[in-house]
PDB file of N, CA and C in Angstrom:
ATOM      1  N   UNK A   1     119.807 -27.988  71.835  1.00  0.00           N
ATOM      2  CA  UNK A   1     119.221 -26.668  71.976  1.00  0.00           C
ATOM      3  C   UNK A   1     119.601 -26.033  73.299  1.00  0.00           C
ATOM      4  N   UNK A   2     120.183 -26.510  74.233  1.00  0.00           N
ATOM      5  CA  UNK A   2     120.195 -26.054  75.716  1.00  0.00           C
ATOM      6  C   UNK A   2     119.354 -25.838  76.470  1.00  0.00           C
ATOM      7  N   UNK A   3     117.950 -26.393  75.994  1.00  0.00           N
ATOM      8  CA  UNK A   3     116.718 -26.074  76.892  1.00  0.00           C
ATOM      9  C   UNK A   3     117.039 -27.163  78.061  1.00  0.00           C
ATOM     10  N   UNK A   4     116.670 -26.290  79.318  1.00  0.00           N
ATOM     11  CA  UNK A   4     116.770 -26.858  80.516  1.00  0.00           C
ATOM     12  C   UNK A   4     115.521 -26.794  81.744  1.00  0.00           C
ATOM     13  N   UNK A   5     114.363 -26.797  80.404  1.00  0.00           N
ATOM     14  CA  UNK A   5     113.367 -26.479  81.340  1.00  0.00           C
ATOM     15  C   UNK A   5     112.164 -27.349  81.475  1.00  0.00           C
ATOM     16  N   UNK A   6     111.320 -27.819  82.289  1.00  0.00           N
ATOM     17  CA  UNK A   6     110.498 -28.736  82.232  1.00  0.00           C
ATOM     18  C   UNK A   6     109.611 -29.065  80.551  1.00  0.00           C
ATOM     19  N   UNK A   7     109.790 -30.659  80.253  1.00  0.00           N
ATOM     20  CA  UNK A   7     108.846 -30.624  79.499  1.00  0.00           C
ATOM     21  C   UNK A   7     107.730 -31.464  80.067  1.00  0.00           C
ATOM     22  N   UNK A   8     106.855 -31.126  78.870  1.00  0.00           N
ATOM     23  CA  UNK A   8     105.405 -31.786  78.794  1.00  0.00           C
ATOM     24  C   UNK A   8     105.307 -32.933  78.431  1.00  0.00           C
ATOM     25  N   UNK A   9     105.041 -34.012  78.445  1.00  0.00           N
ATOM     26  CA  UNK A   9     104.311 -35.165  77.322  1.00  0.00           C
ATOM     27  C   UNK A   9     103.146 -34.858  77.101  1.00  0.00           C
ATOM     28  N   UNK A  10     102.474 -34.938  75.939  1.00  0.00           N
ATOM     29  CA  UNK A  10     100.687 -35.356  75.629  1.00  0.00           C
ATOM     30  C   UNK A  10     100.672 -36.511  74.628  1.00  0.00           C
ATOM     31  N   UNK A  11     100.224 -37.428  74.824  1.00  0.00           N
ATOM     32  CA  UNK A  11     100.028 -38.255  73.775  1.00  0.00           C
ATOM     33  C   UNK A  11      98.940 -37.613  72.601  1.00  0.00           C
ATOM     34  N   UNK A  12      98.083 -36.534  73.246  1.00  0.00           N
ATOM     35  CA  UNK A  12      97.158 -36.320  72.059  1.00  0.00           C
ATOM     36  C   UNK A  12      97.614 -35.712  71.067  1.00  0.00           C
ATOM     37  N   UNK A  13      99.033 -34.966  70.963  1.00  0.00           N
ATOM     38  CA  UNK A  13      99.492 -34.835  69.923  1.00  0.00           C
ATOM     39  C   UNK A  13      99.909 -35.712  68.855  1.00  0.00           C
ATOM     40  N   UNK A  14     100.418 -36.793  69.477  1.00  0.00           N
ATOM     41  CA  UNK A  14     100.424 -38.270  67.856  1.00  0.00           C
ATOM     42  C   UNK A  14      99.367 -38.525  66.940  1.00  0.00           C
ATOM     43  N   UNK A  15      99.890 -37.612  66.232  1.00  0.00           N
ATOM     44  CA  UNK A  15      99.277 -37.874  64.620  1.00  0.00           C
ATOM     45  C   UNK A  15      97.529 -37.362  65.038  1.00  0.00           C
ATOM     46  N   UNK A  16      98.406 -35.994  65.541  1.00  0.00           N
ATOM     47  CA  UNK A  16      96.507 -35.218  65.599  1.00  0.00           C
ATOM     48  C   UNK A  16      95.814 -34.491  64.778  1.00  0.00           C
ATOM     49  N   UNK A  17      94.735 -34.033  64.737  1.00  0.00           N
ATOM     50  CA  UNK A  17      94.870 -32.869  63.318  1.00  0.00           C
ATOM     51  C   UNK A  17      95.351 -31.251  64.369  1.00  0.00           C
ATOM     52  N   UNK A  18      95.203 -30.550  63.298  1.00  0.00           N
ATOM     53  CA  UNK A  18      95.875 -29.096  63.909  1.00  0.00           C
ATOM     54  C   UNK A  18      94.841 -28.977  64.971  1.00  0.00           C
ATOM     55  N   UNK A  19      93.029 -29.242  65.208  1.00  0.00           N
ATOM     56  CA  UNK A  19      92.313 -28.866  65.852  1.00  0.00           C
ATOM     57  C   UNK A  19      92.514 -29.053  67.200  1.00  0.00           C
ATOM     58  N   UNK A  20      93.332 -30.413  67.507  1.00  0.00           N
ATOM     59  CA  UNK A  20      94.045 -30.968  68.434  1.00  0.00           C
ATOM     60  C   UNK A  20      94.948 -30.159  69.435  1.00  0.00           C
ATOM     61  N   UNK A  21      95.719 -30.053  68.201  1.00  0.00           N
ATOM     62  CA  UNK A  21      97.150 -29.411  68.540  1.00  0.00           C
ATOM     63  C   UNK A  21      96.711 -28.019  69.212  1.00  0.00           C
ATOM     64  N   UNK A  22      95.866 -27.030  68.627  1.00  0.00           N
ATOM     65  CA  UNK A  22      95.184 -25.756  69.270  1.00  0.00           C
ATOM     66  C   UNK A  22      94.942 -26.258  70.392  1.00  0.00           C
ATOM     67  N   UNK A  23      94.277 -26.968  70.248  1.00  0.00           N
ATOM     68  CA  UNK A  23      93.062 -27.235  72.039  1.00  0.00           C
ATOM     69  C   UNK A  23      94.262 -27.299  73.361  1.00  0.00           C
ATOM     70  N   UNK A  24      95.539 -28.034  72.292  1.00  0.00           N
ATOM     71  CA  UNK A  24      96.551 -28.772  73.457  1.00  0.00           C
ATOM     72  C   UNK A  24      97.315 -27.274  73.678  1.00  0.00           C
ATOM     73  N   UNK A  25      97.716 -26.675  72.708  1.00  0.00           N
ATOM     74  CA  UNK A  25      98.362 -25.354  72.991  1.00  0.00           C
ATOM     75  C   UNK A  25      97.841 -24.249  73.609  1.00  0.00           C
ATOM     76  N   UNK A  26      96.952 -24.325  73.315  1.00  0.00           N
ATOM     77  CA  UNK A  26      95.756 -23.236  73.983  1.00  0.00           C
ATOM     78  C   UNK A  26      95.594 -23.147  75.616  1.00  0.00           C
ATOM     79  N   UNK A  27      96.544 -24.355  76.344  1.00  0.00           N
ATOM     80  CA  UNK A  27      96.721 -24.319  77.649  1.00  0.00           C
ATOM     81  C   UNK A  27      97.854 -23.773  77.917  1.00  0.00           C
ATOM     82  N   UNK A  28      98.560 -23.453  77.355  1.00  0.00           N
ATOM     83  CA  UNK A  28     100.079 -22.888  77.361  1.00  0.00           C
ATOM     84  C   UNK A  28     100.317 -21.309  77.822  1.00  0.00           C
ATOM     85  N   UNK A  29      99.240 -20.764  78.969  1.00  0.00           N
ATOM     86  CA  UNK A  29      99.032 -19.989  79.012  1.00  0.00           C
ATOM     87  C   UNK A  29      99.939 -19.108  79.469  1.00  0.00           C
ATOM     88  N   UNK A  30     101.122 -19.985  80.184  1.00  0.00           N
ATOM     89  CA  UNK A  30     102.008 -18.638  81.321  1.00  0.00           C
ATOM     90  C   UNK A  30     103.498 -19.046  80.347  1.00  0.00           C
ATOM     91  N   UNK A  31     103.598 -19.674  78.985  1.00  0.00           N
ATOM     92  CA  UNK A  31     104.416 -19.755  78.048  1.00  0.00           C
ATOM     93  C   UNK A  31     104.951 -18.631  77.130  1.00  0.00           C
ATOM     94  N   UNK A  32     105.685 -17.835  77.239  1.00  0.00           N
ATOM     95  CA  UNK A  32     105.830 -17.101  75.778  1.00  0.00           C
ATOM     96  C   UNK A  32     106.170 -18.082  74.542  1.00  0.00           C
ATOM     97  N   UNK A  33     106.815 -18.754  74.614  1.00  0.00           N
ATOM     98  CA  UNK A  33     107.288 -20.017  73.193  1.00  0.00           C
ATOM     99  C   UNK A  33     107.082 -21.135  73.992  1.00  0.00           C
ATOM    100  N   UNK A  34     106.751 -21.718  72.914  1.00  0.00           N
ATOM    101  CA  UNK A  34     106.525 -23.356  73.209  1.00  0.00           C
ATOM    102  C   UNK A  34     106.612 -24.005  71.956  1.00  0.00           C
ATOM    103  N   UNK A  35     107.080 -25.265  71.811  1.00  0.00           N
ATOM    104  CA  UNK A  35     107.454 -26.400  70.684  1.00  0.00           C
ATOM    105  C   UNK A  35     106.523 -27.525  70.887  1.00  0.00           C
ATOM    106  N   UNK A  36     106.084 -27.661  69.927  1.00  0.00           N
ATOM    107  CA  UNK A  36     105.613 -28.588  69.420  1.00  0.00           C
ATOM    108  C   UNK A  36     105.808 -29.705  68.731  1.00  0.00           C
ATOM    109  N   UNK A  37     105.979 -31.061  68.942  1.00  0.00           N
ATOM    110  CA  UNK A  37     106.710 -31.580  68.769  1.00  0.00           C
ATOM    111  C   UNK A  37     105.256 -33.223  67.971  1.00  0.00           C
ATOM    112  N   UNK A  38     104.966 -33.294  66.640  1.00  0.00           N
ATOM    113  CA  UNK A  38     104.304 -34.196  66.554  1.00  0.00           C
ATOM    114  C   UNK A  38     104.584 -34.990  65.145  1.00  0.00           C
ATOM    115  N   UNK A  39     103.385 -35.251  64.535  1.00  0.00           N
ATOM    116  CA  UNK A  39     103.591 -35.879  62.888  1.00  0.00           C
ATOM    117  C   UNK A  39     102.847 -35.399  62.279  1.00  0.00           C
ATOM    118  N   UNK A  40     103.001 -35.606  60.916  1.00  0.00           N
ATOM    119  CA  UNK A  40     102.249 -34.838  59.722  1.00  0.00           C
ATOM    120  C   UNK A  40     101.090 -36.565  59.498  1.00  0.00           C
ATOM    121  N   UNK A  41      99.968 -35.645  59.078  1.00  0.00           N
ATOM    122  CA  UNK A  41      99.835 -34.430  58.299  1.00  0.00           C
ATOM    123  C   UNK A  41      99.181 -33.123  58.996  1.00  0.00           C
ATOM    124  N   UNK A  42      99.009 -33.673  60.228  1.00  0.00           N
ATOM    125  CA  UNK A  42      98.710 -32.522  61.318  1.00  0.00           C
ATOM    126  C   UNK A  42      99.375 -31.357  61.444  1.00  0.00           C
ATOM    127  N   UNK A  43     100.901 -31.708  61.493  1.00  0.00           N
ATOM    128  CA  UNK A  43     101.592 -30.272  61.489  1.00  0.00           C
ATOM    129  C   UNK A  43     101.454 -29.663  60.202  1.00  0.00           C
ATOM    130  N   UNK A  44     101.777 -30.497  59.188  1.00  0.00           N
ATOM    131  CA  UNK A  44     101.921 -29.773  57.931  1.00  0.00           C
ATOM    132  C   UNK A  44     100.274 -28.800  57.876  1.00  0.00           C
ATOM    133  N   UNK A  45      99.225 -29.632  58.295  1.00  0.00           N
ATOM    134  CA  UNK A  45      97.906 -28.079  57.980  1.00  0.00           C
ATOM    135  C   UNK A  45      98.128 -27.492  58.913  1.00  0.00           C
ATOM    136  N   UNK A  46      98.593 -27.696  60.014  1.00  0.00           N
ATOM    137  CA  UNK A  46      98.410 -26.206  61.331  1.00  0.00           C
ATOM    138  C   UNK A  46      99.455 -25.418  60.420  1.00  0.00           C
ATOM    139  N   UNK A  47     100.376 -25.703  60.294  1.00  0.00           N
ATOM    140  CA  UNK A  47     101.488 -24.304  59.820  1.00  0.00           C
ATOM    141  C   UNK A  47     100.449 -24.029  58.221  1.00  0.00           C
ATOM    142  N   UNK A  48     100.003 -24.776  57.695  1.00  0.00           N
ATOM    143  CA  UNK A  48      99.129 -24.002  56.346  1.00  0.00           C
ATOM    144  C   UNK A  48      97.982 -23.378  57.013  1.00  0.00           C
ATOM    145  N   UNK A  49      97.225 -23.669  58.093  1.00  0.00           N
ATOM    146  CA  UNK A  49      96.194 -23.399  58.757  1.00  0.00           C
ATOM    147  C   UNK A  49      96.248 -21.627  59.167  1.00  0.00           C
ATOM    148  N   UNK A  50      97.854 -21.638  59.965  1.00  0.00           N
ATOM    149  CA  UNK A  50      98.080 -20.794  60.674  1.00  0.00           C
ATOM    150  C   UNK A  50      98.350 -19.257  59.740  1.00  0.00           C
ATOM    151  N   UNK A  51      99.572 -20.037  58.400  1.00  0.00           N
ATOM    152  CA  UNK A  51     100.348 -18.624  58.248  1.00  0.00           C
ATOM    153  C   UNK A  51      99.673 -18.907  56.376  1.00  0.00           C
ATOM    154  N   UNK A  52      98.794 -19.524  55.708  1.00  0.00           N
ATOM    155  CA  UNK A  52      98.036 -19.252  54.911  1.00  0.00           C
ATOM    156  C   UNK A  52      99.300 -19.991  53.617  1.00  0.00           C
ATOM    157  N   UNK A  53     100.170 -20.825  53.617  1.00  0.00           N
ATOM    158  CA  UNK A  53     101.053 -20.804  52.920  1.00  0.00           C
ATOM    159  C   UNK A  53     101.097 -22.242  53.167  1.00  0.00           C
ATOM    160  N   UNK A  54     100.688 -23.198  52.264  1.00  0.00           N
ATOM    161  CA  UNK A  54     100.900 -24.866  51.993  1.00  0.00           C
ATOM    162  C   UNK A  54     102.444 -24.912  51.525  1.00  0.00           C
ATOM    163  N   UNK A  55     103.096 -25.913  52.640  1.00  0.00           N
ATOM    164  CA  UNK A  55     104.754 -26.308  52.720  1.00  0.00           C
ATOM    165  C   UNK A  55     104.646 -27.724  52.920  1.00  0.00           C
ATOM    166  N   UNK A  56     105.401 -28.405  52.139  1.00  0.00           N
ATOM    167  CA  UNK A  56     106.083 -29.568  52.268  1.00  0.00           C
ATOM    168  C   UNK A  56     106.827 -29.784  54.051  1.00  0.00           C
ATOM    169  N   UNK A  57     106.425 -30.556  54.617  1.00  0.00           N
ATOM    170  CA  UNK A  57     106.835 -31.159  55.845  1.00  0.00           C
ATOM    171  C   UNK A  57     107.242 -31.854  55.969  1.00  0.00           C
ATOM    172  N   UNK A  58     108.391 -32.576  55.649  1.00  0.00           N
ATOM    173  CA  UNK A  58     108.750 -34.055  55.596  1.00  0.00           C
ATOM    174  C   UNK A  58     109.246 -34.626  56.394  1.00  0.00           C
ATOM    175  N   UNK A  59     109.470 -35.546  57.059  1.00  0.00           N
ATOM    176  CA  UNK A  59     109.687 -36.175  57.878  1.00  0.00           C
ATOM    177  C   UNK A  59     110.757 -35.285  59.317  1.00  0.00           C
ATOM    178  N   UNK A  60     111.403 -35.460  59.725  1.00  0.00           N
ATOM    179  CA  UNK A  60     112.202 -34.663  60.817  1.00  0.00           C
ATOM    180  C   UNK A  60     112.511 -33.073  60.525  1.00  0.00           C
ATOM    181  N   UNK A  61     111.204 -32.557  59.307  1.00  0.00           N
ATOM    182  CA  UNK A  61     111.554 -31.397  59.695  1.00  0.00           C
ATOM    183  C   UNK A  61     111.531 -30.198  60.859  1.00  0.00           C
ATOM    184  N   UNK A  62     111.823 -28.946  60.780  1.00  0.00           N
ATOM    185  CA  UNK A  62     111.261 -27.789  61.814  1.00  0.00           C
ATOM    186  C   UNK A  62     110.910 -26.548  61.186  1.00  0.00           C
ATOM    187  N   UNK A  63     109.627 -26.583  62.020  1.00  0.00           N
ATOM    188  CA  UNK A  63     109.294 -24.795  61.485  1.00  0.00           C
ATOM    189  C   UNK A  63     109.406 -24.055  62.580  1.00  0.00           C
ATOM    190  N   UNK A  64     109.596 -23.073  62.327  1.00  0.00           N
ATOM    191  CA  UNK A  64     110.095 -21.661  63.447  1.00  0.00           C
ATOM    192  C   UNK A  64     108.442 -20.671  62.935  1.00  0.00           C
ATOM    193  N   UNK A  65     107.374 -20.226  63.650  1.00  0.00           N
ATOM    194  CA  UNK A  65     106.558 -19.499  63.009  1.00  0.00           C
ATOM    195  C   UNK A  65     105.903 -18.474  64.343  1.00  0.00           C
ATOM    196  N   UNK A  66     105.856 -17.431  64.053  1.00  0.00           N
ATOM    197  CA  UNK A  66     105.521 -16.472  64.920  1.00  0.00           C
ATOM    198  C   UNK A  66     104.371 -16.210  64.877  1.00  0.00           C
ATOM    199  N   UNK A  67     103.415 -15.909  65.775  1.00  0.00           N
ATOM    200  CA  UNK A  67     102.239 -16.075  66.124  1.00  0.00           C
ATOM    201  C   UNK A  67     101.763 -14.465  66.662  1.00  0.00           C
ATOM    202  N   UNK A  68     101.114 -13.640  65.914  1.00  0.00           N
ATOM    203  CA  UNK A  68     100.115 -12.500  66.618  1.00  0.00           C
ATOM    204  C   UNK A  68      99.483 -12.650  67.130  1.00  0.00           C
ATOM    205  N   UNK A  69      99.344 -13.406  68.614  1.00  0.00           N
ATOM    206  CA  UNK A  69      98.134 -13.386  69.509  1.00  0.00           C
ATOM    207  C   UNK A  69      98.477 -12.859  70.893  1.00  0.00           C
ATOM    208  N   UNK A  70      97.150 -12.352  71.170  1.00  0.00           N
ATOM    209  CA  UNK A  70      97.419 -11.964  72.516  1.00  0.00           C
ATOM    210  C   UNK A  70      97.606 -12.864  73.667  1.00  0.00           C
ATOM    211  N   UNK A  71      97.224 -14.072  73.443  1.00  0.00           N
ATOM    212  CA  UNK A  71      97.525 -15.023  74.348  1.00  0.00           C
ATOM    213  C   UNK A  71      96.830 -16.338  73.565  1.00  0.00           C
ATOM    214  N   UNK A  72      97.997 -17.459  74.433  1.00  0.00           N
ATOM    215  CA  UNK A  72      97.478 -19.118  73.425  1.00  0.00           C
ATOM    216  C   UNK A  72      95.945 -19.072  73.396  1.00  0.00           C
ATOM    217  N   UNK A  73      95.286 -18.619  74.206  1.00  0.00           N
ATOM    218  CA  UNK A  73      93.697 -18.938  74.354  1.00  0.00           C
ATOM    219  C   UNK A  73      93.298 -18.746  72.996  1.00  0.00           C
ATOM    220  N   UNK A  74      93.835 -17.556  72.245  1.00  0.00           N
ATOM    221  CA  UNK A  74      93.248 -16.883  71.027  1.00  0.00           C
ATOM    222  C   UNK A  74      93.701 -17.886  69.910  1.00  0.00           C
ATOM    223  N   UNK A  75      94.568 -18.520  70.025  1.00  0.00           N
ATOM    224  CA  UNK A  75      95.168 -19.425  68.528  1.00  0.00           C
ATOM    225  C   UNK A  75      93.880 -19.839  67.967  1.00  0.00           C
ATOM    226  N   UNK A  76      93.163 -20.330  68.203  1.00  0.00           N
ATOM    227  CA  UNK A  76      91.916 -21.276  67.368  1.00  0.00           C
ATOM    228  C   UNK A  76      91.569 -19.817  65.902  1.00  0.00           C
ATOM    229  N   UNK A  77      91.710 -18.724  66.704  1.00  0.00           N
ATOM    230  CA  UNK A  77      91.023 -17.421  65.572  1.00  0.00           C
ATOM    231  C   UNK A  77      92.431 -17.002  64.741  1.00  0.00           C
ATOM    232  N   UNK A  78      93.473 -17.371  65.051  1.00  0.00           N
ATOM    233  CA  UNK A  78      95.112 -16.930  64.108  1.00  0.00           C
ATOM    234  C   UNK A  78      94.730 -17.338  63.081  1.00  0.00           C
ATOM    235  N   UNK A  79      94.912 -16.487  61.644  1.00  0.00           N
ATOM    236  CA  UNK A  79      94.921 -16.733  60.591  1.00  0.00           C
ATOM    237  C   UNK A  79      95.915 -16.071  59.624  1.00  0.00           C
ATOM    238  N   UNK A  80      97.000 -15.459  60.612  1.00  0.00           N
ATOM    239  CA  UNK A  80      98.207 -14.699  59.857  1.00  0.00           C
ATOM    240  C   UNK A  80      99.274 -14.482  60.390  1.00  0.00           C
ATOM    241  N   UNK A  81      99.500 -16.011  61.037  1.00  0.00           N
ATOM    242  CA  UNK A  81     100.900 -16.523  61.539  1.00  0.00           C
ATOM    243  C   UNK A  81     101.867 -16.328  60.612  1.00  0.00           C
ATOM    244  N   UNK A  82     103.185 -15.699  60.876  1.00  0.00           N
ATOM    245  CA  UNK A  82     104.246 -15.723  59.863  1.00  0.00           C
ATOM    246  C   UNK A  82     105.602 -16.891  59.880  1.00  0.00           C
ATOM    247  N   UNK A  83     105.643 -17.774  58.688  1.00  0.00           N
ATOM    248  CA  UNK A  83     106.840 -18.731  58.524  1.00  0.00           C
ATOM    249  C   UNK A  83     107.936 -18.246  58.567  1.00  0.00           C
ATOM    250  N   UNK A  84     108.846 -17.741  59.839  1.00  0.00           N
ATOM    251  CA  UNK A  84     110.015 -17.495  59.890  1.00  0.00           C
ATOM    252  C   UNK A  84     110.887 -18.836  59.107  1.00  0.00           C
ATOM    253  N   UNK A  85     111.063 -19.799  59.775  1.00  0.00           N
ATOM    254  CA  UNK A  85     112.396 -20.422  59.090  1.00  0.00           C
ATOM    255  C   UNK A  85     111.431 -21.993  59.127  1.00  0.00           C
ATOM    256  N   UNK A  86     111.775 -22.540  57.881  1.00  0.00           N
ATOM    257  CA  UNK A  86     111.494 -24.069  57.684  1.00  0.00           C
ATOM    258  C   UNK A  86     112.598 -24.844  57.178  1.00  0.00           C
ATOM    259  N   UNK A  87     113.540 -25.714  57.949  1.00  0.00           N
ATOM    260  CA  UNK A  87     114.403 -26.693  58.049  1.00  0.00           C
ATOM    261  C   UNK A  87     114.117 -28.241  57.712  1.00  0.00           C
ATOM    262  N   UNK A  88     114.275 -28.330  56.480  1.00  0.00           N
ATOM    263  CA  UNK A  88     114.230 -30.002  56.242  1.00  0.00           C
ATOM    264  C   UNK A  88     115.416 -30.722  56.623  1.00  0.00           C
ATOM    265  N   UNK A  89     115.291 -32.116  56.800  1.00  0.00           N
ATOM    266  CA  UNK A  89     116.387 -32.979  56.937  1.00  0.00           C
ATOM    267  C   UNK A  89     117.634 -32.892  56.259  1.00  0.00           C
ATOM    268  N   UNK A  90     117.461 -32.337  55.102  1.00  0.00           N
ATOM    269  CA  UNK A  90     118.610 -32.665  53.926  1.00  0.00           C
ATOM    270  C   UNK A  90     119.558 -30.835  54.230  1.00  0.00           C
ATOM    271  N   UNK A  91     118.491 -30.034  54.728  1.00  0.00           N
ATOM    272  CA  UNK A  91     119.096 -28.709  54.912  1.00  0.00           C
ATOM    273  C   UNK A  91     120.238 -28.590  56.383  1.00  0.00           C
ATOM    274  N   UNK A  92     119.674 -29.989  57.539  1.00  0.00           N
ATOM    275  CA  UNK A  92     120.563 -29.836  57.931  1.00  0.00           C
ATOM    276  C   UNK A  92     121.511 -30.434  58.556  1.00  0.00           C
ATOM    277  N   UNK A  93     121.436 -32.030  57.521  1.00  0.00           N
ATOM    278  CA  UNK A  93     122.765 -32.308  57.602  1.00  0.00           C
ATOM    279  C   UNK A  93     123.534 -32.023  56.718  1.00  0.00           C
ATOM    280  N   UNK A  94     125.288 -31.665  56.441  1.00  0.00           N
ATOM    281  CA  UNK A  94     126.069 -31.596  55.494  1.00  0.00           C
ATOM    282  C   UNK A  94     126.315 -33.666  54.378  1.00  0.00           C
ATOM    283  N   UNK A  95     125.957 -33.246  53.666  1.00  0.00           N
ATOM    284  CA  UNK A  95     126.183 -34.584  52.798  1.00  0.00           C
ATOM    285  C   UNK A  95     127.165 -35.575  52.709  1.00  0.00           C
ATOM    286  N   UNK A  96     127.180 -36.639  53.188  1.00  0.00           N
ATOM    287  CA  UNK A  96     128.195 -37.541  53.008  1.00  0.00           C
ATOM    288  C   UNK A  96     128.859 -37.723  51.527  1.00  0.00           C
TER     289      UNK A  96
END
């Protein structure tokens, strides 16, 4: 990706539920984007949580999803996040 910029660790993201994942994002205050990086089935309900649309998550996938808030503080009340792009494993490697 070329990101060259400090990351985070949290362990409380391993295998959290989405309620987690808010609380942990919700500090992300001087962030415009931030990644999230954990396991299902946590991610799979935050992105159903967020943008109202149950998706298959499978293992090394990525979702890209844009967020209407005025700031991370507000995520806990998002309920009409939009699924820009969802990338499964098989989408992106080319097939042997």
């Amino acid at each position: 990706m070329g990101y060259k910029g400090p990351i985070q660790l949290d362990q409380a993201l391993y295998l959290a539920e989405p309620e987690v994942i808010i609380e942990r994002v919700q500090t992300a205050e001087d962030r415009q984007s931030i990644i999230v990086v954990g396991h299902n089935p946590g991610l799979e309900l935050l992105i159903q949580r967020l943008t109202g649309h149950e998706q298959r998550f499978p293992t090394a996938a990525l979702a890209q999803i844009h967020i209407d808030a005025p700031t991370w503080r507000t995520l806990g009340s998002v309920r009409s996040a939009r699924l820009l792009e969802l990338w499964r494993p098989r989408e992106l490697v080319p097939p042997v």
